[in-house]
Protein backbone atom coordinates (compact mmCIF):
# COMPACT_ATOMS: atom_id res chain seq x y z
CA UNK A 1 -101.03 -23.08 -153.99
CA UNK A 2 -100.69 -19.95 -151.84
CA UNK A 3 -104.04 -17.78 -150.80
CA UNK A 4 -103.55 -14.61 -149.22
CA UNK A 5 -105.89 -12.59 -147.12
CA UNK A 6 -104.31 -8.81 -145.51
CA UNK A 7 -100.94 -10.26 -145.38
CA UNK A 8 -102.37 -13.64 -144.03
CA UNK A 9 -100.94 -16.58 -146.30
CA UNK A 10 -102.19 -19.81 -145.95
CA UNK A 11 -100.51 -22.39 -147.97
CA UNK A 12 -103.03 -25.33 -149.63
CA UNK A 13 -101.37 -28.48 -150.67
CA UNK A 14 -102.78 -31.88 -151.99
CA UNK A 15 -102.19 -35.22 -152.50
CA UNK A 16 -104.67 -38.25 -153.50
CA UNK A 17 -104.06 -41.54 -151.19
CA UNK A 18 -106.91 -43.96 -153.46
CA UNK A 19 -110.13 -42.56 -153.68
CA UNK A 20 -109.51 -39.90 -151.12
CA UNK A 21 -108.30 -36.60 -151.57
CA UNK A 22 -105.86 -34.95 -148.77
CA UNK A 23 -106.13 -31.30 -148.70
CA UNK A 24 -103.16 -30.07 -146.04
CA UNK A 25 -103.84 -26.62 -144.76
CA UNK A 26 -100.77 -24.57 -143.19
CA UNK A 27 -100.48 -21.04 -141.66
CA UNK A 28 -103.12 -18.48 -140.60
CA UNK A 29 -106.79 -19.28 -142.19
CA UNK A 30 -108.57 -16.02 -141.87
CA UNK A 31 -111.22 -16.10 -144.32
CA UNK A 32 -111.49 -13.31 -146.67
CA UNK A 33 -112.86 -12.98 -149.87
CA UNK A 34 -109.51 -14.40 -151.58
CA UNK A 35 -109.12 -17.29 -149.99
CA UNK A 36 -113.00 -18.24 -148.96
CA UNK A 37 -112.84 -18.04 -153.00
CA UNK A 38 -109.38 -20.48 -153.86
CA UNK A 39 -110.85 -23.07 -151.55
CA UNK A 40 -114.88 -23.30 -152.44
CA UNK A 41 -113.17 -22.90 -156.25
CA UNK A 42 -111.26 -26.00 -155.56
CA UNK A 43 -113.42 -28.06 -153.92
CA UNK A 44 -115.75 -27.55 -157.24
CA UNK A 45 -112.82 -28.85 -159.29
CA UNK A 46 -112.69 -32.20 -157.14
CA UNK A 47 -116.85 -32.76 -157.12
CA UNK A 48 -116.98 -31.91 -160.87
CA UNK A 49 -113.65 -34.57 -161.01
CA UNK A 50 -115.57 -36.87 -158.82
CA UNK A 51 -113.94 -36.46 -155.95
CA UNK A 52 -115.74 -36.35 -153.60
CA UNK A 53 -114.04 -37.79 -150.31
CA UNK A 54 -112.02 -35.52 -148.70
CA UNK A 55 -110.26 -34.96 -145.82
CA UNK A 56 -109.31 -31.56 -144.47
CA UNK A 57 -105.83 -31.80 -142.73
CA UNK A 58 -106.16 -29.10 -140.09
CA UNK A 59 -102.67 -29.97 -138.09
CA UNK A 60 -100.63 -27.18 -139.34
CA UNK A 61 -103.31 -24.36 -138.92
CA UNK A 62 -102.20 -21.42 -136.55
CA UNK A 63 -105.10 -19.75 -136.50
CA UNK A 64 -108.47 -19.86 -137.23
CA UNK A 65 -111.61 -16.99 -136.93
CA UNK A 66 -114.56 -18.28 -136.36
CA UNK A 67 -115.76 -17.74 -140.58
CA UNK A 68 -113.66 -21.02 -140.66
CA UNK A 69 -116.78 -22.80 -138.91
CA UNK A 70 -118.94 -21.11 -141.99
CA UNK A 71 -116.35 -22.69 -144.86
CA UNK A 72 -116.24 -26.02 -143.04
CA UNK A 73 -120.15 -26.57 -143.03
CA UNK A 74 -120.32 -25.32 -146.21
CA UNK A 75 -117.51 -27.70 -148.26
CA UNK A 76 -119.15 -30.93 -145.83
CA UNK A 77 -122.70 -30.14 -147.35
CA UNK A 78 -120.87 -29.82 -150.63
CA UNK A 79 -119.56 -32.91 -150.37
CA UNK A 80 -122.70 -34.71 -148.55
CA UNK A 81 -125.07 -33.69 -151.58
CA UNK A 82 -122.33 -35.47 -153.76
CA UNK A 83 -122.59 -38.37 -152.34
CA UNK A 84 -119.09 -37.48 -150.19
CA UNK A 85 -117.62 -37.01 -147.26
CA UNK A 86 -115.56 -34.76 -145.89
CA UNK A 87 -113.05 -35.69 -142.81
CA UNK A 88 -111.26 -33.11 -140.56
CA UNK A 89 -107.67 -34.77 -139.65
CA UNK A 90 -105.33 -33.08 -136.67
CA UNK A 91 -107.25 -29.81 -135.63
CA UNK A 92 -105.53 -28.07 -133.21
CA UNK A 93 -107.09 -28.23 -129.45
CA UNK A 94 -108.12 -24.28 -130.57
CA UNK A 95 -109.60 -25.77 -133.62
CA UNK A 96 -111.63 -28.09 -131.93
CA UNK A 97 -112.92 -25.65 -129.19
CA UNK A 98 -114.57 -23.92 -132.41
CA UNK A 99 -115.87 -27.15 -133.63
CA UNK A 100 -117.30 -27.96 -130.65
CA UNK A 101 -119.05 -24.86 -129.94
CA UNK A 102 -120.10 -24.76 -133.21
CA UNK A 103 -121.55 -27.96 -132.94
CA UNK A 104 -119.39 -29.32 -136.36
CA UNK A 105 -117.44 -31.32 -134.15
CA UNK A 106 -121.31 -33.48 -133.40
CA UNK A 107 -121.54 -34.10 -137.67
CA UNK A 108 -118.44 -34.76 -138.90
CA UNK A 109 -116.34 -37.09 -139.12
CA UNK A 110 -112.37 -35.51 -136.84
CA UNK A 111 -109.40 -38.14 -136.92
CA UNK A 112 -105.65 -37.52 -135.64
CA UNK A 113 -103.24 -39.74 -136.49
CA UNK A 114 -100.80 -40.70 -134.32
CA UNK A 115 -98.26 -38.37 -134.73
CA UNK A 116 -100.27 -35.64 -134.28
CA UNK A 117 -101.53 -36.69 -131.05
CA UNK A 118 -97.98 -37.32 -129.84
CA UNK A 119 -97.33 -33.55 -130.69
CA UNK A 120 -100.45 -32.32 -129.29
CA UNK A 121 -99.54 -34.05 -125.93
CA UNK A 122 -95.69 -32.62 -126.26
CA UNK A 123 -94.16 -36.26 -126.52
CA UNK A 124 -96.09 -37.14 -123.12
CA UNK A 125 -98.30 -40.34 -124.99
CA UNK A 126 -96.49 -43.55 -126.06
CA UNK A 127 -96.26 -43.13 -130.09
CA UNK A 128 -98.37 -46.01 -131.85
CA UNK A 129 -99.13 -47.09 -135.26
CA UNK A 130 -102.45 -46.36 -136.97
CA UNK A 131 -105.71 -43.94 -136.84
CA UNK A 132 -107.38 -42.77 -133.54
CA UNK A 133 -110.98 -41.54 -134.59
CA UNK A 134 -113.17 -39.45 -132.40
CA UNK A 135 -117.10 -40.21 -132.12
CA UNK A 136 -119.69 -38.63 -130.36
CA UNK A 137 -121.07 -41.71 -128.44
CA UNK A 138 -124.70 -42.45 -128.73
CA UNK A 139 -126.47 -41.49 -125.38
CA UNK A 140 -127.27 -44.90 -123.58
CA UNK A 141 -130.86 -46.06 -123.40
CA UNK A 142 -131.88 -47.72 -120.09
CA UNK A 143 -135.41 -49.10 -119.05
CA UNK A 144 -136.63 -47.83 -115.84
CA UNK A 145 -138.08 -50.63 -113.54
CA UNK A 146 -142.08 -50.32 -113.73
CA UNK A 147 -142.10 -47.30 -116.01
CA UNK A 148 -144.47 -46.92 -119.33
CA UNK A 149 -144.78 -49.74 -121.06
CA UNK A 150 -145.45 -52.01 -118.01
C-alpha cells in the first residue's frame, strides 16, 4: 500500500511472523490527512482481526515531523486498551531524538535488530545474531546510612 501526502509517498508493507504483525514503513512520513487516515484505518482492521501485537518497523523512514510523535501515541494506546502492544523496531538516530524528547521513547517498547545497528554504525560494530532491546533502566534505590527509618 502506497499513502501520499503533497507529493510525500510513504510506502506501508506487512507481514505476520506468529502472533505479531510487522508493519514496515519506508520513505518520507509527513502526516497529513491521507495518510494519518490509511494507517489509524489499518490498525482498526488488525484490532477488529485481533491483532493486536504490533511492531512498527521504523528503519527505512527518511523523515519524520514531529505529528509522527501524535500517530505513534495514539496506535500504542490503541493497541494497550486491546490488550496489545505495540513495538518500534530500527528508528533512525533522528527518529529517536523525537522519541526521546517526546518522552515515547520512556513507554514503549524500541528494538533494532542487528542489522540495523550495523548500518546505523556504518559497518563500524561486529555483526551478531539476534535482538538488541533498549530499556529505560529503573533508577537505583540506595539506603542512606542513619537516614529515616533508623
Amino acid at each position: 500500500m502506497i499513502a501520499c501526502y503533497k507529493g510525500h509517498t510513504m510506502e506501508i508493507t506487512q507481514t505476520v511472523r506468529g502472533s505479531t504483525t510487522i508493519i514496515r514503513l519506508r520513505g518520507r512520513w509527513v502526516c497529513g490527512y491521507d495518510l494519518r487516515t490509511e494507517l489509524r484505518a489499518h490498525i482498526q482492521r488488525l484490532t477488529e482481526a485481533g491483532q493486536v501485537e504490533v511492531e512498527l518497523d521504523l528503519g527505512g523512514v527518511t523523515f519524520a515531523d514531529s505529528t509522527v510523535m501524535g500517530e505513534i501515541a495514539s496506535t500504542h494506546i490503541t493497541l494497550q486498551r486491546r490488550g496489545g502492544r505495540l513495538t518500534l523496531l530500527n528508528p533512525t538516530p533522528r527518529m529517536f531524538r523525537l522519541l526521546a524528547v517526546s518522552r515515547l521513547a520512556s513507554v514503549i517498547d524500541i528494538r533494532h535488530d542487528a542489522e540495523s545497528l550495523t548500518a546505523a554504525w556504518n559497518g563500524s560494530a561486529v555483526p551478531f545474531q539476534g535482538v538488541v532491546e533498549l530499556k529505560t533502566p529503573a533508577p537505583a534505590l540506595t539506603a542512606v546510612p542513619g537516614g529515616p527509618g533508623r
